[in-house]
Protein backbone atom coordinates (compact mmCIF):
# COMPACT_ATOMS: atom_id res chain seq x y z
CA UNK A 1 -101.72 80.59 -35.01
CA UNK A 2 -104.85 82.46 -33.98
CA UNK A 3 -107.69 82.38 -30.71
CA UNK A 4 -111.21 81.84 -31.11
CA UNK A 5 -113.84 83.21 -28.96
CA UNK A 6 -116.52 80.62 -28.62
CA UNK A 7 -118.81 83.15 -26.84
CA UNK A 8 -120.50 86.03 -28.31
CA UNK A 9 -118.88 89.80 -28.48
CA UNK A 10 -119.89 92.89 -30.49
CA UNK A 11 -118.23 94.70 -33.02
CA UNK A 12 -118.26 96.60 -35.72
CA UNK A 13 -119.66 94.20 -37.78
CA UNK A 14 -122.27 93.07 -35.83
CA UNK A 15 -122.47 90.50 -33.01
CA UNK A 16 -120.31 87.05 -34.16
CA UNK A 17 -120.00 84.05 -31.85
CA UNK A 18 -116.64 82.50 -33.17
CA UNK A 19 -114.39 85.62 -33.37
CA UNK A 20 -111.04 84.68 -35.02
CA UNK A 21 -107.98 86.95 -33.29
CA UNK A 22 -104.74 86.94 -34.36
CA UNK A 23 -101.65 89.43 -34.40
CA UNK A 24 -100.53 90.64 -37.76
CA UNK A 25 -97.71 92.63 -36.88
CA UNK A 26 -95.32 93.76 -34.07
CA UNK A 27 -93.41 96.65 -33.27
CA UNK A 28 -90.71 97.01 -30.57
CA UNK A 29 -89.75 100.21 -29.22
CA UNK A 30 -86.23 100.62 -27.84
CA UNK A 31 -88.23 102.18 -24.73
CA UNK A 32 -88.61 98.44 -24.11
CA UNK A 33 -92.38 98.66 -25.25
CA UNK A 34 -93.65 95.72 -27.50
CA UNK A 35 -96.68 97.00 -29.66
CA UNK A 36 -98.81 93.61 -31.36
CA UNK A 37 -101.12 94.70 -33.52
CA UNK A 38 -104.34 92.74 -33.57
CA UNK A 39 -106.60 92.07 -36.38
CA UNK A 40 -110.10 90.77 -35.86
CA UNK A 41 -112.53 88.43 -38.15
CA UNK A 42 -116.32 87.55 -37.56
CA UNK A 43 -115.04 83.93 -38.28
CA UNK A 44 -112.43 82.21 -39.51
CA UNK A 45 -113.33 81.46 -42.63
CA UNK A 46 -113.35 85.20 -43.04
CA UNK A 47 -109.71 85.38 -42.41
CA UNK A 48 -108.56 82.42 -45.07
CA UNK A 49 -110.72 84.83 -47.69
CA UNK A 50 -108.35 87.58 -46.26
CA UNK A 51 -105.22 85.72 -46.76
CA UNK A 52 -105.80 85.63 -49.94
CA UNK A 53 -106.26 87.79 -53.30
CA UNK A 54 -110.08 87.13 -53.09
CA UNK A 55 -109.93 89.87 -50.60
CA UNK A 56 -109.31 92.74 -52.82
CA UNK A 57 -112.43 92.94 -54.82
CA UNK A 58 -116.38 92.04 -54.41
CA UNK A 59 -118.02 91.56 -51.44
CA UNK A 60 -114.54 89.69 -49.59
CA UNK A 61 -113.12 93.74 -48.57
CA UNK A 62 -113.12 95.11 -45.23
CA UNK A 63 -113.38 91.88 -43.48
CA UNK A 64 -111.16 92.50 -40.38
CA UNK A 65 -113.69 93.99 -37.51
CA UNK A 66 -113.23 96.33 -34.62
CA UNK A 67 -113.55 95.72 -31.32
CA UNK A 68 -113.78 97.95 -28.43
CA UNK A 69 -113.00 95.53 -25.59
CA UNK A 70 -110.08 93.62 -27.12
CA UNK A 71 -108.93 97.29 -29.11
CA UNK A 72 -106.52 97.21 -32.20
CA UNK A 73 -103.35 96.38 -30.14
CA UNK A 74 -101.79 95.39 -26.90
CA UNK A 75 -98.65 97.11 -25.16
CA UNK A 76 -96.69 95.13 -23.42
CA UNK A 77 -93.92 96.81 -21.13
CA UNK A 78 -90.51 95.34 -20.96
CA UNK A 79 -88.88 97.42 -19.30
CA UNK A 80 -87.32 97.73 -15.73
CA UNK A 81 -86.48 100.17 -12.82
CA UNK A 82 -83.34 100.51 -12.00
CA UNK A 83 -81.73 103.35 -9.04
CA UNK A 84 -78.92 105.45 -10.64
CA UNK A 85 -76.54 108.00 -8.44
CA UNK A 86 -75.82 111.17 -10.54
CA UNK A 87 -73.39 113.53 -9.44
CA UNK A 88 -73.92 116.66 -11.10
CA UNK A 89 -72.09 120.22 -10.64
CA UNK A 90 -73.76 122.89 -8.51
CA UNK A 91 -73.28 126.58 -8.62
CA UNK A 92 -72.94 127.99 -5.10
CA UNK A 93 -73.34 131.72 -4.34
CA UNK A 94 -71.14 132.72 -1.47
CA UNK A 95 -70.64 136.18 0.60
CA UNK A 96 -67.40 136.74 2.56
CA UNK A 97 -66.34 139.98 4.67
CA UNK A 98 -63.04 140.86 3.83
CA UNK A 99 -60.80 143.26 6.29
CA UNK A 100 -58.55 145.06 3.92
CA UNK A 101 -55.77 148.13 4.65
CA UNK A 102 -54.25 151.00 2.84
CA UNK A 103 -51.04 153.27 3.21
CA UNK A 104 -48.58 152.44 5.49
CA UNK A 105 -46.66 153.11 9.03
CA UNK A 106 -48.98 156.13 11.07
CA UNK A 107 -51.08 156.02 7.79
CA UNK A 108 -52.02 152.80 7.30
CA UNK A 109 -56.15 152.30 7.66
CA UNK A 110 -57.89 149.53 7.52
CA UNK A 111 -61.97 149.19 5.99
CA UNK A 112 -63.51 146.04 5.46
CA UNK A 113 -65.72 145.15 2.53
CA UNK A 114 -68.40 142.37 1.54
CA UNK A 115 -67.11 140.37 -1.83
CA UNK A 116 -69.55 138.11 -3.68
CA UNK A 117 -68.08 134.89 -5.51
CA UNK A 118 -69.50 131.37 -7.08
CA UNK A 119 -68.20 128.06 -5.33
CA UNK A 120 -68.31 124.85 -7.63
CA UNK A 121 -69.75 122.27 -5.51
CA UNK A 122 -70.56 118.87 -6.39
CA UNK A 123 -74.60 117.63 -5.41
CA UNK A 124 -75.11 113.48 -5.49
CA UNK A 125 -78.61 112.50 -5.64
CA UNK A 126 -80.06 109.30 -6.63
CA UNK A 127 -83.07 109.17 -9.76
CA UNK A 128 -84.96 105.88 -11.01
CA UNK A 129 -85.00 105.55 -14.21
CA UNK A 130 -87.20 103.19 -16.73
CA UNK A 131 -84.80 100.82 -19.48
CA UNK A 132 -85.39 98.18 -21.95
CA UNK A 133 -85.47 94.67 -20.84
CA UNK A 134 -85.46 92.14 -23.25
CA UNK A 135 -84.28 88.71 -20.95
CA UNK A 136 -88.72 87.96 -21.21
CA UNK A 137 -87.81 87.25 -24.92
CA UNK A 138 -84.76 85.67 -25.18
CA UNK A 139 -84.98 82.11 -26.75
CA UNK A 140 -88.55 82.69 -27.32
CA UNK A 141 -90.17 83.16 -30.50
CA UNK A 142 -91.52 86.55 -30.35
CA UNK A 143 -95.18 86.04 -31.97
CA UNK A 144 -95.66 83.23 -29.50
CA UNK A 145 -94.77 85.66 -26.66
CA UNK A 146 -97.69 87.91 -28.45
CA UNK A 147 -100.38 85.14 -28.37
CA UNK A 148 -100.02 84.39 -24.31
CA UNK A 149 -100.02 87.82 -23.56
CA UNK A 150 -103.04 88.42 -25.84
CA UNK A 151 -104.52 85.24 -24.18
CA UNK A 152 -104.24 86.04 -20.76
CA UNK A 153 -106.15 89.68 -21.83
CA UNK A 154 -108.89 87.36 -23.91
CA UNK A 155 -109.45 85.51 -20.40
CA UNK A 156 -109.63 87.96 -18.59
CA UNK A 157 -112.35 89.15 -20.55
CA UNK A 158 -114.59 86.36 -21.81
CA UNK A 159 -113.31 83.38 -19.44
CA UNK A 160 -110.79 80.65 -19.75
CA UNK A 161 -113.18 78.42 -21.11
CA UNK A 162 -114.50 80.74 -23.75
CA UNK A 163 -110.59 81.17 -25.88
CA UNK A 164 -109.40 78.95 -27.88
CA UNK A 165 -106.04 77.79 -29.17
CA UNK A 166 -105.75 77.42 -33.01
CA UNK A 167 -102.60 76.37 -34.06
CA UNK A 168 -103.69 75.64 -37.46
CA UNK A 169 -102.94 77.21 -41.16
CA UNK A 170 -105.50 79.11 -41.27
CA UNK A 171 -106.53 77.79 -45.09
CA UNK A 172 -104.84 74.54 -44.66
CA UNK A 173 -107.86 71.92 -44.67
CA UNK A 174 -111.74 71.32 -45.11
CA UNK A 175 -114.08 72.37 -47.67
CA UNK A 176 -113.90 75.88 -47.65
CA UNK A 177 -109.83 75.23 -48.03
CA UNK A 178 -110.67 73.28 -50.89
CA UNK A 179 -112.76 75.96 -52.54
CA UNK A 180 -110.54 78.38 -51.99
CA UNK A 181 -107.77 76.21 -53.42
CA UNK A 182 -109.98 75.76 -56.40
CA UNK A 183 -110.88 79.40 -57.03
CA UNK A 184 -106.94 80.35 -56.54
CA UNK A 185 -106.39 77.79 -59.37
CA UNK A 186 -108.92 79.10 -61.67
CA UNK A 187 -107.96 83.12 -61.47
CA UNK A 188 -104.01 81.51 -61.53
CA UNK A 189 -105.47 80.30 -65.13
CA UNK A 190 -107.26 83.42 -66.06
CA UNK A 191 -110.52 82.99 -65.20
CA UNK A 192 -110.60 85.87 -62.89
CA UNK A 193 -114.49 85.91 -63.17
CA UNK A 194 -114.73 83.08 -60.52
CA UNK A 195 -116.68 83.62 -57.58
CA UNK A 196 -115.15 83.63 -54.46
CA UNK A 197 -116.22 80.68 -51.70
CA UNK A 198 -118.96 81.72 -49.32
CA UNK A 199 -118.66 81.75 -45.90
């Protein structure tokens, strides 16, 4: 599963007019953020070299590219507002003039005096606060949850007409597959001299 871009974009790697997106990874947040991390190739006969060993030697390394429009990754939120009432306890101050006597019968006098105390008093106030949401995902596989919300940024950007589904393997069929198939063979046998297929 992948999307082509059948118009030209920059990157990294210079200018490529069949760019071959796909997400590699995902990471969800219990903040209710979904991270897809997005990996890049001039073409896709650059990512079947990828997907396999050939990648990690000769000229086949470093062949993911960088974007700046589409970026490494796309957030998606999945979370929700909801209103919560908290009640919490309150410390008030309070000042009271008391009227207080001494002695008694012709001797009895009375003075009055301030006294300072703290009154426990309970404040209600309502907050909004941010949660996880997963109902989007439920009976949905995840990765194709990924690919229509990295479609709908594609096409925003280059124009419905210019992505492309490809719902292929990505070294399933065609020549190339077929060279790569026989160049996996060969190393598989020992010959690890064999020159990888050229895109």
């Amino acid at each position: 599963m992948a999307l082509t871009i059948n118009t030209p974009i920059g990157t990294d790697r210079g200018l490529t007019n069949n760019a071959y997106v796909r997400i590699n990874e995902y990471r969800v947040l219990k903040t209710g953020e979904c991270i897809f991390d997005i990996h890049i190739y001039k073409s896709k006969e650059d990512a079947i070299i990828a997907d396999s060993n050939i990648a990690t030697y000769g000229k086949s390394n470093h062949l993911t590219c960088m974007s700046l429009e589409i970026g490494k990754e796309l957030r998606v939120d999945l979370s929700r507002e909801i209103v919560k009432t908290v009640t919490i306890p309150t410390e008030t101050p309070t000042t009271a003039i008391v009227t207080k006597t001494i002695g008694s019968g012709d001797r009895m006098k009375s003075y009055t005096v301030t006294e300072n105390s703290i009154e426990m008093q309970s404040r209600t106030f309502e907050t909004t606060l941010k949660v996880a949401d997963w109902t989007t995902l439920e009976n949905h596989n995840i990765f194709e949850f990924g690919y229509a919300m990295l479609k709908d940024k594609l096409v925003q950007l280059y124009g419905d007409e210019n992505v492309i589904d490809d719902h292929t393997i990505a070294a399933g069929s065609g020549p190339f597959a077929t060279e790569l198939s026989v160049d996996i063979a060969a190393r598989r046998a020992g010959h690890i001299d064999s020159v990888p297929p050229q895109s």
